[in-house]
Protein backbone atom coordinates (compact mmCIF):
# COMPACT_ATOMS: atom_id res chain seq x y z
CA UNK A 1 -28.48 2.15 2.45
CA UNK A 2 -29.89 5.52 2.44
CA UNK A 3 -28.34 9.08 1.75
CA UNK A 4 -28.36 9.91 5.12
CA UNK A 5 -26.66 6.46 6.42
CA UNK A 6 -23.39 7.60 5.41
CA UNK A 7 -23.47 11.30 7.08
CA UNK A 8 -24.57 9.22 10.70
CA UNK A 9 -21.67 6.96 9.85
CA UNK A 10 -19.11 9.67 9.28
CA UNK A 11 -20.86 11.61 12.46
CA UNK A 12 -19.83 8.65 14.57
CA UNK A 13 -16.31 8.13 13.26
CA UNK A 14 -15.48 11.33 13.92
CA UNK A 15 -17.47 11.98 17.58
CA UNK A 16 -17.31 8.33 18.83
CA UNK A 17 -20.45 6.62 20.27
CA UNK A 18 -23.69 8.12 19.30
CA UNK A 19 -27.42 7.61 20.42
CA UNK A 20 -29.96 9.02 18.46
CA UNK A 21 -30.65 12.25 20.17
CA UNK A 22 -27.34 13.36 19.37
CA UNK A 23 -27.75 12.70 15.90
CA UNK A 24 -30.62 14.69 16.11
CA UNK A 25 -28.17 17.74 17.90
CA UNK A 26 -25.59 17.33 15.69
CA UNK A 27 -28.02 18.46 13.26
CA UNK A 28 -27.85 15.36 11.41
CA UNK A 29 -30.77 13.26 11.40
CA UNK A 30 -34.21 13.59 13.30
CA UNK A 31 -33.96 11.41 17.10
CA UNK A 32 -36.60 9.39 15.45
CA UNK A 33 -35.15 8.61 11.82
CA UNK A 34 -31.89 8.17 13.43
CA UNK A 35 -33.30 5.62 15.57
CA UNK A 36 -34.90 3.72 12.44
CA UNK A 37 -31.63 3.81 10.13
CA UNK A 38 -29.25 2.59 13.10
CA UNK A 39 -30.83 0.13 13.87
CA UNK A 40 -31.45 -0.62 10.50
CA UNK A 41 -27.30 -0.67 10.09
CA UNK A 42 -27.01 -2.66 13.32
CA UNK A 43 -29.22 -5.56 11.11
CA UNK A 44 -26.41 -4.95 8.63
CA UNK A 45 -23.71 -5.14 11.06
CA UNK A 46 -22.35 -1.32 10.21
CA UNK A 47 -23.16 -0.47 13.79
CA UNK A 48 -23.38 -1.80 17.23
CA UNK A 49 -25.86 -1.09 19.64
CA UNK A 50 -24.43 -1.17 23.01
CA UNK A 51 -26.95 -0.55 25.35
CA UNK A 52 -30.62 0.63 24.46
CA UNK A 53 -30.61 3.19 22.20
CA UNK A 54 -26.41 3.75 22.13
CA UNK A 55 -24.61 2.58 19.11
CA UNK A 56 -20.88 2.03 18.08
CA UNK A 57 -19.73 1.98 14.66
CA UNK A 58 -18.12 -1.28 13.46
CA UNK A 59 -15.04 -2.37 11.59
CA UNK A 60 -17.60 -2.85 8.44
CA UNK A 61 -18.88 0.39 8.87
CA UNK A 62 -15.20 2.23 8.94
CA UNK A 63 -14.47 -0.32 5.71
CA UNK A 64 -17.55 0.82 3.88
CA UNK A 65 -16.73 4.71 4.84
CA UNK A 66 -13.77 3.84 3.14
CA UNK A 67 -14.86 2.39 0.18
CA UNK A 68 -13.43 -0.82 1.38
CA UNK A 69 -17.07 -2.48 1.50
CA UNK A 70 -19.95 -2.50 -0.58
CA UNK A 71 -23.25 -2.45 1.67
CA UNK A 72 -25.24 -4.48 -1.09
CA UNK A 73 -22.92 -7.22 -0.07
CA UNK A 74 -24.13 -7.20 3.78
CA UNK A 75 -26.55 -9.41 4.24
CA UNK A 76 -29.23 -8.97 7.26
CA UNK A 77 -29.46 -11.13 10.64
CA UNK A 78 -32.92 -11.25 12.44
């Protein structure tokens, strides 16, 4: 997890599904970066992409938001 993993993940609990370009107008992350570090959390099952290039956030992101989940206990699929 990175600094700016937790600002996208409190961006989507509060606006809902997010793509990457609207990270990037919401001021929060560059379209690119965002891109990289969702799908990064998708591999960690924080988020769920949807279609190509939408994401939802999942019950283990909304736990780890809530300091119900430590991410250095998630462990990567392929």
């Amino acid at each position: 997890m990175r600094p700016i993993d937790e600002r996208i993940l409190e961006t989507m609990r509060d606006e809902g599904n997010m793509t990457p370009q609207a990270l990037d107008e919401f001021d929060v992350a560059a379209a690119n970066y965002a891109r990289d570090r969702l799908s990064e959390m998708a591999r960690y099952g924080l988020v769920e992409r949807l279609s190509r290039g939408l994401y939802r956030l999942r019950p283990e992101g909304e736990a780890f938001l809530d300091e119900d989940l430590d991410a250095a206990e998630l462990d990567a699929t392929e």
